[in-house]
PDB file of N, CA and C in Angstrom:
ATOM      1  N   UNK A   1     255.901 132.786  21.296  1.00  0.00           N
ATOM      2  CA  UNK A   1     255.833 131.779  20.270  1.00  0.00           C
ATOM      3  C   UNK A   1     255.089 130.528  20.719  1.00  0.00           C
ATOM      4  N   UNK A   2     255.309 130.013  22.090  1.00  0.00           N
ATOM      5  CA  UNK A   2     254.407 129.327  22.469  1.00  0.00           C
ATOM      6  C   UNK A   2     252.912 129.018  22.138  1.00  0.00           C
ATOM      7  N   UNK A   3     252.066 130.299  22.170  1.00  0.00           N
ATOM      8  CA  UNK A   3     251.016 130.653  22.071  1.00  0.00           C
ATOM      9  C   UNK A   3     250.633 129.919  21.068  1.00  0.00           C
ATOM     10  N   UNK A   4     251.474 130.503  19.466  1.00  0.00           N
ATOM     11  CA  UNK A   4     251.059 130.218  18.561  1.00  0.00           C
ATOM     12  C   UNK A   4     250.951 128.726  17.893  1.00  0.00           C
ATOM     13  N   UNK A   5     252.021 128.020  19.146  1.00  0.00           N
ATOM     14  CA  UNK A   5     252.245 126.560  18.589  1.00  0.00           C
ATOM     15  C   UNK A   5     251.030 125.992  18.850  1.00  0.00           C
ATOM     16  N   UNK A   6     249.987 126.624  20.741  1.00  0.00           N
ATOM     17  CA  UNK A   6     248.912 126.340  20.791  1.00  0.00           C
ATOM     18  C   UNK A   6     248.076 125.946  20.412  1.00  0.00           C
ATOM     19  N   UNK A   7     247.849 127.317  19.641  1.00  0.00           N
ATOM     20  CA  UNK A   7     246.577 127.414  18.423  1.00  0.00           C
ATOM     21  C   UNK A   7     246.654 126.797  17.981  1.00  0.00           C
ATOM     22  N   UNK A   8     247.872 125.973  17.096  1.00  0.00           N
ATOM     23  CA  UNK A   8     248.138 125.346  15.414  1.00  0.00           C
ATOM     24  C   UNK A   8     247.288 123.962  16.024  1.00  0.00           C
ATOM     25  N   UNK A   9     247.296 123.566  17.587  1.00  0.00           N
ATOM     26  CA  UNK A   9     246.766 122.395  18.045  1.00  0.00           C
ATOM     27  C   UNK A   9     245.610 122.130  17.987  1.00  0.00           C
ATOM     28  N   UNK A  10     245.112 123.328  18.988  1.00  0.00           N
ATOM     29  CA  UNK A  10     243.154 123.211  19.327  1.00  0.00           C
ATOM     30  C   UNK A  10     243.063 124.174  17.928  1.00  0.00           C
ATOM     31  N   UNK A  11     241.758 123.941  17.933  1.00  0.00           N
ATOM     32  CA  UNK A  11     240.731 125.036  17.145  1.00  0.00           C
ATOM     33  C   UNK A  11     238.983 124.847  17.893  1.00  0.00           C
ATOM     34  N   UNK A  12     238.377 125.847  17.642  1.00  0.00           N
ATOM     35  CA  UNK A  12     237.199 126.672  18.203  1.00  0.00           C
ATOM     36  C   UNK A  12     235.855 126.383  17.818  1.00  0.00           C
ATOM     37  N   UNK A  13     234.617 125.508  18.270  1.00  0.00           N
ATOM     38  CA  UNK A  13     233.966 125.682  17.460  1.00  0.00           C
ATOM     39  C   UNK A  13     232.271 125.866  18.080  1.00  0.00           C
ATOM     40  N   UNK A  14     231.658 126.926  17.535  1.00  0.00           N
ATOM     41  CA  UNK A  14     230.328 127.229  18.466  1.00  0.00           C
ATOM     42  C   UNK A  14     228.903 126.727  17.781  1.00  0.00           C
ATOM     43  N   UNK A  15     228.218 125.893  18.830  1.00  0.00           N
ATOM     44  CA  UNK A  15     226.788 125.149  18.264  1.00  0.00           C
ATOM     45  C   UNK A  15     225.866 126.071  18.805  1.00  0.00           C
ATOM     46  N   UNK A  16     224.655 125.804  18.695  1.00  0.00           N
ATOM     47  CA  UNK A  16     223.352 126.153  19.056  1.00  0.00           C
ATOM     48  C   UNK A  16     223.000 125.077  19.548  1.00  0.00           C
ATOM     49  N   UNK A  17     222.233 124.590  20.738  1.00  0.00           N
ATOM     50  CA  UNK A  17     221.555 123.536  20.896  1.00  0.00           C
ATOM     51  C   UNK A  17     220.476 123.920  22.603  1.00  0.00           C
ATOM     52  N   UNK A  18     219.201 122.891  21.652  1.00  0.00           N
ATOM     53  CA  UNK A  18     218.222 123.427  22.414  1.00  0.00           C
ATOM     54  C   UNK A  18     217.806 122.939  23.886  1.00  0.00           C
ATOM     55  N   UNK A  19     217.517 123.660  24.877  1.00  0.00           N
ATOM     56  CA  UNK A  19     217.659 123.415  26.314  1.00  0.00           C
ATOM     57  C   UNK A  19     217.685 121.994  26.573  1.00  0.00           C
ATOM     58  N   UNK A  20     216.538 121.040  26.148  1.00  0.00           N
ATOM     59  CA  UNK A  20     216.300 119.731  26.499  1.00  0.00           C
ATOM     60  C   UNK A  20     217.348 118.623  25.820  1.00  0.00           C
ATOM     61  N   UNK A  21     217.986 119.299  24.838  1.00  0.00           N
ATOM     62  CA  UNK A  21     219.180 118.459  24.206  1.00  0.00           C
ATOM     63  C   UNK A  21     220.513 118.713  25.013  1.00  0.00           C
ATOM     64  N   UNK A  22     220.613 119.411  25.796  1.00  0.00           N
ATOM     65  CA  UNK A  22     221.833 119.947  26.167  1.00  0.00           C
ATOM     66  C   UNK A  22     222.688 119.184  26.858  1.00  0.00           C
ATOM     67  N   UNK A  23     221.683 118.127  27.544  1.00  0.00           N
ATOM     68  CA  UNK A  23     222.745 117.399  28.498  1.00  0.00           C
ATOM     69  C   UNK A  23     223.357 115.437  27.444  1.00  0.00           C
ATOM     70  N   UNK A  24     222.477 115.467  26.317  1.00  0.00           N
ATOM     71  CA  UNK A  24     222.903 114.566  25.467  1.00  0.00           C
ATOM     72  C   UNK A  24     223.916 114.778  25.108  1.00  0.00           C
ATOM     73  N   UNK A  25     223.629 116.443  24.579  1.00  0.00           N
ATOM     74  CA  UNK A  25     224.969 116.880  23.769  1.00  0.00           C
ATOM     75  C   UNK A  25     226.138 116.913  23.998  1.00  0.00           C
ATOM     76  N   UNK A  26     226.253 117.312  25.691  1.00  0.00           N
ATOM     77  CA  UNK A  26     227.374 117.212  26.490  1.00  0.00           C
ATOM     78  C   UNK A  26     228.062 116.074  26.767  1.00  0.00           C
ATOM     79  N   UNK A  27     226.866 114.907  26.853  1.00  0.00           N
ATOM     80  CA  UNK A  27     227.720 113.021  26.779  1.00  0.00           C
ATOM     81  C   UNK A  27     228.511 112.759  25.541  1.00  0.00           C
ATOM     82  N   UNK A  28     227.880 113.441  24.447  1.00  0.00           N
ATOM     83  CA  UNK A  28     228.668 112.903  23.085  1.00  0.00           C
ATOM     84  C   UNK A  28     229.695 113.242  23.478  1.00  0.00           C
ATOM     85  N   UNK A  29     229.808 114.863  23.507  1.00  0.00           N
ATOM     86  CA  UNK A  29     230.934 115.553  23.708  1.00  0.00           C
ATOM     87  C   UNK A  29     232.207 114.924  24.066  1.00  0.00           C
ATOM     88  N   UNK A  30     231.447 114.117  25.464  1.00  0.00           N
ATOM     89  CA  UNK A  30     232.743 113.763  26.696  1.00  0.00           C
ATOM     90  C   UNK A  30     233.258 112.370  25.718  1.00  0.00           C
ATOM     91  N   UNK A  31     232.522 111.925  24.928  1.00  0.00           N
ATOM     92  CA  UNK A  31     232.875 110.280  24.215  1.00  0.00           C
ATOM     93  C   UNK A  31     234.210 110.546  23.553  1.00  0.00           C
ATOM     94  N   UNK A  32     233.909 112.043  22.804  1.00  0.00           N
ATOM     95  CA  UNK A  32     234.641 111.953  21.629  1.00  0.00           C
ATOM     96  C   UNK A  32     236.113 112.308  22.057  1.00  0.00           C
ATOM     97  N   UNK A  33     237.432 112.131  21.602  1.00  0.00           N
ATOM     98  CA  UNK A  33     238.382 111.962  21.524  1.00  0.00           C
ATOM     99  C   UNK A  33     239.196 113.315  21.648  1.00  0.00           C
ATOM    100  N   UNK A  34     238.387 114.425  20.758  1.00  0.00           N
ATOM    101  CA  UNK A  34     239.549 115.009  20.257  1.00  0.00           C
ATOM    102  C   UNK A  34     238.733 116.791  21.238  1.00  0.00           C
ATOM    103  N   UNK A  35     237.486 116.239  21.401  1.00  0.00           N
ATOM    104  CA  UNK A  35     237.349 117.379  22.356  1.00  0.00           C
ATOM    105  C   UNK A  35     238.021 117.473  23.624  1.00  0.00           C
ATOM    106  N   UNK A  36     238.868 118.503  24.226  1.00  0.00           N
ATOM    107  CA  UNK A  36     239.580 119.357  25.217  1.00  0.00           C
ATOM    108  C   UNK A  36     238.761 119.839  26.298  1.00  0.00           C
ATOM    109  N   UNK A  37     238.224 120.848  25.848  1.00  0.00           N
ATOM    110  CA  UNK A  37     237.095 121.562  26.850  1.00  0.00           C
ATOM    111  C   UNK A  37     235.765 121.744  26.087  1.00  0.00           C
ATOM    112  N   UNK A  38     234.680 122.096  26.845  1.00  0.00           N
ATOM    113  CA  UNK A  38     233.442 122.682  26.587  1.00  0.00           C
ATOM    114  C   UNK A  38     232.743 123.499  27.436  1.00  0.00           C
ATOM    115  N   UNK A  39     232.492 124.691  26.744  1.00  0.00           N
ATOM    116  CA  UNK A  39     231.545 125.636  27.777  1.00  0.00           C
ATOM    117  C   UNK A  39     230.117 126.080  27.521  1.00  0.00           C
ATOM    118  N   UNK A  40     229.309 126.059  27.779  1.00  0.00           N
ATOM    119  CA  UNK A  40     227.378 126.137  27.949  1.00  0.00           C
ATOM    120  C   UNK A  40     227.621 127.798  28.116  1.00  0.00           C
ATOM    121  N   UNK A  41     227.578 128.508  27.385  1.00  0.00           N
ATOM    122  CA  UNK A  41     227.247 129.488  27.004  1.00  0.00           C
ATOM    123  C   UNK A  41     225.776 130.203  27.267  1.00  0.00           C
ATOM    124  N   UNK A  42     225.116 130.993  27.858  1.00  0.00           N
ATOM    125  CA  UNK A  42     223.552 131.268  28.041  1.00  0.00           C
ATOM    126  C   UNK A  42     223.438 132.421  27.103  1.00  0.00           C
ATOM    127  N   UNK A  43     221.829 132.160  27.064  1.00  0.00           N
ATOM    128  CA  UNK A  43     221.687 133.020  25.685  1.00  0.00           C
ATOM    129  C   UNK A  43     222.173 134.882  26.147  1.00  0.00           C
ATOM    130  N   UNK A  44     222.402 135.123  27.370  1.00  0.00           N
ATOM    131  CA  UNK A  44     222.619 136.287  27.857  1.00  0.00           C
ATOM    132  C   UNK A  44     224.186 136.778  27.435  1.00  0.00           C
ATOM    133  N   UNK A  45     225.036 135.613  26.943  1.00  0.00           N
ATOM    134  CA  UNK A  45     226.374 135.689  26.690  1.00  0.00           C
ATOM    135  C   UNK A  45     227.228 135.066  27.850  1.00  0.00           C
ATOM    136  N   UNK A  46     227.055 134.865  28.911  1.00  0.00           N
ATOM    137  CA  UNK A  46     227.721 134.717  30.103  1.00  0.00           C
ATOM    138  C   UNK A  46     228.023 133.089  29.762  1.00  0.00           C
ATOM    139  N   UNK A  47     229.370 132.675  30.015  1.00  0.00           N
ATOM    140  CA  UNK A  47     230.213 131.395  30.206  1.00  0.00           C
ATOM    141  C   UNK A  47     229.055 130.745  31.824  1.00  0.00           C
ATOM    142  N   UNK A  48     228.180 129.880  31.558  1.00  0.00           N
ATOM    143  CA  UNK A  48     227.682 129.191  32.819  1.00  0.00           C
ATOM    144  C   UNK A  48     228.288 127.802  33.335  1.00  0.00           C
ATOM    145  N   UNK A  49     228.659 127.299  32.520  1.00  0.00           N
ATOM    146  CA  UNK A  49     229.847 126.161  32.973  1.00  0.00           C
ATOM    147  C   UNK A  49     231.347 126.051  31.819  1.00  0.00           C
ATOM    148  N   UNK A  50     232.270 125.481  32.480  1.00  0.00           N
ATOM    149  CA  UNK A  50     233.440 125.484  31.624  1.00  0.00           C
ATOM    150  C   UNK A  50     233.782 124.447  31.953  1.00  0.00           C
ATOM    151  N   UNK A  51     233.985 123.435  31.619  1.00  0.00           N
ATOM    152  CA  UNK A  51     234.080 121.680  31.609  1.00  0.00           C
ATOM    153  C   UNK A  51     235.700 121.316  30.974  1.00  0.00           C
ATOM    154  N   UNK A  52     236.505 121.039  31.180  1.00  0.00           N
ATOM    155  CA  UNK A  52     237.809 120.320  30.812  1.00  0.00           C
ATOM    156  C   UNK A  52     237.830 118.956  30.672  1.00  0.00           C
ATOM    157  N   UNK A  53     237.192 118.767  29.406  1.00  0.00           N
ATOM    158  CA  UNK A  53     237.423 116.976  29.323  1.00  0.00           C
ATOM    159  C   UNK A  53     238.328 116.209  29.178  1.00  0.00           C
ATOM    160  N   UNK A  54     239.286 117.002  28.411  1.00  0.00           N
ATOM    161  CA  UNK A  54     240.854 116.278  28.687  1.00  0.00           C
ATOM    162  C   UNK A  54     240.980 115.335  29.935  1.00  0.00           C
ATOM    163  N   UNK A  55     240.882 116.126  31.146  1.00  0.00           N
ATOM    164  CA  UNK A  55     240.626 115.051  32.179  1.00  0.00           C
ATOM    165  C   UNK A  55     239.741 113.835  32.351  1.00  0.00           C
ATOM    166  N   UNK A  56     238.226 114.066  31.814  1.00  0.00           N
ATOM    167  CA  UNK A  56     237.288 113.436  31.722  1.00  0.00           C
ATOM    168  C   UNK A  56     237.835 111.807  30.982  1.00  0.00           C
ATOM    169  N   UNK A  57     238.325 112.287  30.057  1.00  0.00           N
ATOM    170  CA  UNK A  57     238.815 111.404  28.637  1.00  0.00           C
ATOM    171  C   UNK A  57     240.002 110.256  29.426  1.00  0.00           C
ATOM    172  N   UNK A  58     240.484 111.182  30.202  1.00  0.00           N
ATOM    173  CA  UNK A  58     241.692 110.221  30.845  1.00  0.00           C
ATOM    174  C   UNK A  58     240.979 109.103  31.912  1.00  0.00           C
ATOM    175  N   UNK A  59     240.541 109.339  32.580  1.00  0.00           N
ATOM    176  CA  UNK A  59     239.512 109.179  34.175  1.00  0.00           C
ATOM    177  C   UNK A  59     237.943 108.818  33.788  1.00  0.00           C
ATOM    178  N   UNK A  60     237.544 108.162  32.657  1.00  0.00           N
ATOM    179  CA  UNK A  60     236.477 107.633  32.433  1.00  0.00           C
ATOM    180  C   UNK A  60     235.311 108.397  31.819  1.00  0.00           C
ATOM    181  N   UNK A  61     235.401 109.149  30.910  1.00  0.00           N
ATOM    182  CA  UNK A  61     234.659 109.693  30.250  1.00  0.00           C
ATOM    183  C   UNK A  61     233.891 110.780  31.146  1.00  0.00           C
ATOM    184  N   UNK A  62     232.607 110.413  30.677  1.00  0.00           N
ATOM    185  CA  UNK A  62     231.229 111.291  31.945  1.00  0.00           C
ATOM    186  C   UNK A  62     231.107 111.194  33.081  1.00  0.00           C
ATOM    187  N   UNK A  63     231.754 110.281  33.946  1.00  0.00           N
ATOM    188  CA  UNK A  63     231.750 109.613  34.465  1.00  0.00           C
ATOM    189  C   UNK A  63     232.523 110.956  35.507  1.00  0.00           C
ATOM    190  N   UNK A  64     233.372 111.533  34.877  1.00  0.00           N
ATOM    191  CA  UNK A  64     233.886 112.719  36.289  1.00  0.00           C
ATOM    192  C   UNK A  64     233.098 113.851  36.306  1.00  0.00           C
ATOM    193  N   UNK A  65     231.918 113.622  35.014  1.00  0.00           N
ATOM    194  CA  UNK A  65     231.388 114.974  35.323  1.00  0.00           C
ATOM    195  C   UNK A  65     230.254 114.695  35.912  1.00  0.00           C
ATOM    196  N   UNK A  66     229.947 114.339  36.953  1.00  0.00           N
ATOM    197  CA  UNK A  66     229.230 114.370  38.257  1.00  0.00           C
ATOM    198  C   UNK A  66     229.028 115.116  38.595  1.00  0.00           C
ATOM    199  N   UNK A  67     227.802 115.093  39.913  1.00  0.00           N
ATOM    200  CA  UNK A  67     226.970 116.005  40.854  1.00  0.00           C
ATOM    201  C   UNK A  67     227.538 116.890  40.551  1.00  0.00           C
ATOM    202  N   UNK A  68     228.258 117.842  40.899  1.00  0.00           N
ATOM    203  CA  UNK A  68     228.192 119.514  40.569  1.00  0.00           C
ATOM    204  C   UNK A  68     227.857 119.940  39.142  1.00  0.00           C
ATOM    205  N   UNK A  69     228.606 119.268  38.474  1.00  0.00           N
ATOM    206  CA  UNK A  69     228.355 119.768  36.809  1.00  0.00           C
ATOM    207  C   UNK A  69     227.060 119.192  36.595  1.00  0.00           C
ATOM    208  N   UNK A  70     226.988 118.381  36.532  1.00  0.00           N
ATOM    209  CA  UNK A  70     225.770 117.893  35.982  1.00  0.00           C
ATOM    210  C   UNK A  70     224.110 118.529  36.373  1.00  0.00           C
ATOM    211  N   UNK A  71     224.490 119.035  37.612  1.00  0.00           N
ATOM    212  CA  UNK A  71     223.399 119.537  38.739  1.00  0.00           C
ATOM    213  C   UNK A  71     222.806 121.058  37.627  1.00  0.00           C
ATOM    214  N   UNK A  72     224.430 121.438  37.528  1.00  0.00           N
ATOM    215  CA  UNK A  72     224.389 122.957  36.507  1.00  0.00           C
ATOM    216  C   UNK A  72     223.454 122.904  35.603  1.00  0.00           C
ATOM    217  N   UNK A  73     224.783 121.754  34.257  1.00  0.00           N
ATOM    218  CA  UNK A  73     223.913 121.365  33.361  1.00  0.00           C
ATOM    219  C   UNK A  73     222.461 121.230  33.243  1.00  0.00           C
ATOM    220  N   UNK A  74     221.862 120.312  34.266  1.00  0.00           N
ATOM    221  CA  UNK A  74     220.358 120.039  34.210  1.00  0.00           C
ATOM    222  C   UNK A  74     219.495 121.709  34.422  1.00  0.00           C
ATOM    223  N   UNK A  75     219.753 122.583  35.098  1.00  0.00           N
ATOM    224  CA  UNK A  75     219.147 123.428  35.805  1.00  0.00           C
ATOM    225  C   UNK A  75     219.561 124.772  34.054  1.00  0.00           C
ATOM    226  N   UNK A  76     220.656 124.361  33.857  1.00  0.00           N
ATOM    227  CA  UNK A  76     220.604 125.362  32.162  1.00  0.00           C
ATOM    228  C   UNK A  76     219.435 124.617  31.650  1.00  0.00           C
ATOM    229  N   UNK A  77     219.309 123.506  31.233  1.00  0.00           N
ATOM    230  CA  UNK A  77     218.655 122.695  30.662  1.00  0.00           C
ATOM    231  C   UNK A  77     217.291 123.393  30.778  1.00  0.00           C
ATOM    232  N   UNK A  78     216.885 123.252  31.842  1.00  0.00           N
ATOM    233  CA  UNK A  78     215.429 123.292  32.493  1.00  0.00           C
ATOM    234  C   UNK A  78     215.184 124.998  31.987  1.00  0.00           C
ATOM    235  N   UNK A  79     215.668 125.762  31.969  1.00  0.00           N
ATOM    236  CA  UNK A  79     215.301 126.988  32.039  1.00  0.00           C
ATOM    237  C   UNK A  79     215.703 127.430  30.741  1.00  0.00           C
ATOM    238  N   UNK A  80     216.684 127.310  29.883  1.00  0.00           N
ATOM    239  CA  UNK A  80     217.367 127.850  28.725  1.00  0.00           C
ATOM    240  C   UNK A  80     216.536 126.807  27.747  1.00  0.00           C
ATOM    241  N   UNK A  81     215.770 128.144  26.597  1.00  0.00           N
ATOM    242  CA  UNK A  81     215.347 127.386  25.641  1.00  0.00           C
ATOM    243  C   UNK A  81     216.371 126.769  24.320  1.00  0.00           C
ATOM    244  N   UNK A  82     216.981 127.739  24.395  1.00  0.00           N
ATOM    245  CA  UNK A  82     218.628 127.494  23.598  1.00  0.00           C
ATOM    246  C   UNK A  82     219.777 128.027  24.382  1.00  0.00           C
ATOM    247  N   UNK A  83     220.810 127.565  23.909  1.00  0.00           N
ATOM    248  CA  UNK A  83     222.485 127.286  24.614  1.00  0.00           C
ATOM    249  C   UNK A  83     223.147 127.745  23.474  1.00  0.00           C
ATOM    250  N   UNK A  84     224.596 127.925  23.424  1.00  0.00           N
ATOM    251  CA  UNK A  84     225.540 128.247  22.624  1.00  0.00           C
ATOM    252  C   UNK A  84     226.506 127.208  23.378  1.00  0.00           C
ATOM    253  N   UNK A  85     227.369 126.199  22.663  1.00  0.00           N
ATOM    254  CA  UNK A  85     228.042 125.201  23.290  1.00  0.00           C
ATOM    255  C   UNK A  85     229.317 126.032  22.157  1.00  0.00           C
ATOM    256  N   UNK A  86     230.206 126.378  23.136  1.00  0.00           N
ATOM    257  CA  UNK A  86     232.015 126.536  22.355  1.00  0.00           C
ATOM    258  C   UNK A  86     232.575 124.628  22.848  1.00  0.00           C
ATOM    259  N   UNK A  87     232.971 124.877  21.518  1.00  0.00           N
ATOM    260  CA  UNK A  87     233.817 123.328  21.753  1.00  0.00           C
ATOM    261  C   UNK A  87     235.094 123.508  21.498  1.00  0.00           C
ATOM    262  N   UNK A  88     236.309 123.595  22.425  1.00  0.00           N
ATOM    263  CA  UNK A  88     237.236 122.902  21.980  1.00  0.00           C
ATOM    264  C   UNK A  88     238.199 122.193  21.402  1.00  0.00           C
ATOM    265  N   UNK A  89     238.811 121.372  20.355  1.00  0.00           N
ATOM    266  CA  UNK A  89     239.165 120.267  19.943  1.00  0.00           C
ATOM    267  C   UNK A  89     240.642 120.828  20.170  1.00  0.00           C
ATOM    268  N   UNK A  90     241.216 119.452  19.586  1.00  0.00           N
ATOM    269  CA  UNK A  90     242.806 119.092  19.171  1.00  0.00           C
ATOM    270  C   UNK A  90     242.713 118.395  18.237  1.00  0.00           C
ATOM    271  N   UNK A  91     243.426 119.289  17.391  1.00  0.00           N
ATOM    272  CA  UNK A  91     243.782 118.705  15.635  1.00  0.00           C
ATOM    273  C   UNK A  91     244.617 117.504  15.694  1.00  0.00           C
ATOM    274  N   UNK A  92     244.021 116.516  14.935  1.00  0.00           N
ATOM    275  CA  UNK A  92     245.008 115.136  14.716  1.00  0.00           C
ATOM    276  C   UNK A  92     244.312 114.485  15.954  1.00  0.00           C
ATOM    277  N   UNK A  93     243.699 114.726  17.103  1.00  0.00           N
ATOM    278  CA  UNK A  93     243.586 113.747  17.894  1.00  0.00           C
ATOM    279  C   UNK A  93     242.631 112.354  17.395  1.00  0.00           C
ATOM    280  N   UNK A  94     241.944 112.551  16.230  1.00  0.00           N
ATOM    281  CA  UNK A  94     240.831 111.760  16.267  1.00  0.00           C
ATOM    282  C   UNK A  94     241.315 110.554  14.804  1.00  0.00           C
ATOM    283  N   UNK A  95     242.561 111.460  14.246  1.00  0.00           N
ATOM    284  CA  UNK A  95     243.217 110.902  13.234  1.00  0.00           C
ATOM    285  C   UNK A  95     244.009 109.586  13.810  1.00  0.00           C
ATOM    286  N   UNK A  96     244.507 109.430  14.629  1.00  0.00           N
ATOM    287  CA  UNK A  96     245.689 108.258  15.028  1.00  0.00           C
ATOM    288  C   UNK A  96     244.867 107.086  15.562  1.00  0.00           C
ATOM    289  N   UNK A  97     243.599 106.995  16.030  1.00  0.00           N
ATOM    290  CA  UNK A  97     243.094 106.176  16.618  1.00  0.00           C
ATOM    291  C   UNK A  97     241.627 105.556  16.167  1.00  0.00           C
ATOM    292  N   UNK A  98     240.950 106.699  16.173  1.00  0.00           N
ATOM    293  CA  UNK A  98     239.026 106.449  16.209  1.00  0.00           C
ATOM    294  C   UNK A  98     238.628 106.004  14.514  1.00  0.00           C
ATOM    295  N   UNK A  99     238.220 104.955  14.384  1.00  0.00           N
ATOM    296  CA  UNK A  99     237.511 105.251  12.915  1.00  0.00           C
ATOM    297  C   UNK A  99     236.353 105.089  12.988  1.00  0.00           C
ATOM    298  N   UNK A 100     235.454 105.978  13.177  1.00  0.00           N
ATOM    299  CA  UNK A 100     233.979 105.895  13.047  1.00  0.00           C
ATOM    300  C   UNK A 100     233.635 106.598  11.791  1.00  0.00           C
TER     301      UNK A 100
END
């Protein structure tokens, strides 16, 4: 039952975005509130990074995703003409606080 209380929290959601945008896309990402995790997907299907921003969010945004990730990131970037980004979220997180 656990599981399912999970789900009712996060929900799932998959972009397209093109190699040279990828590492913008990933700063928004880390800004926003209600994103959890994010993973860079290659067009081959294979998970190439898996990022937990929850932490990020706590500990200063982008700011933890430093040299290793970022090193990744850039090097998908450089070579991948398109990405598949799975995002994450938590329902209600963006409701109690953010009004943009």
């Amino acid at each position: 039952m656990a599981d399912d209380q999970d789900d009712d929290k996060t929900w799932k959601e998959e972009i397209e975005v093109a190699g040279d945008k990828l590492m913008a896309k990933i700063n928004e990402l880390a800004d926003e509130a209600s994103v959890r995790r994010v993973r860079v997907i290659e067009p081959d299907g294979d998970v190439a990074v898996d990022i937990p921003l929850s932490v990020g969010a706590i500990a200063g945004g982008a700011v933890v995703l430093a040299a290793p990730v970022l090193a990744i990131i850039g090097a998908i970037a450089a070579f991948a003409t398109k990405v598949k980004i799975e995002i994450v979220r938590e329902n209600g997180a963006d409701a109690g606080g953010e009004t943009s």
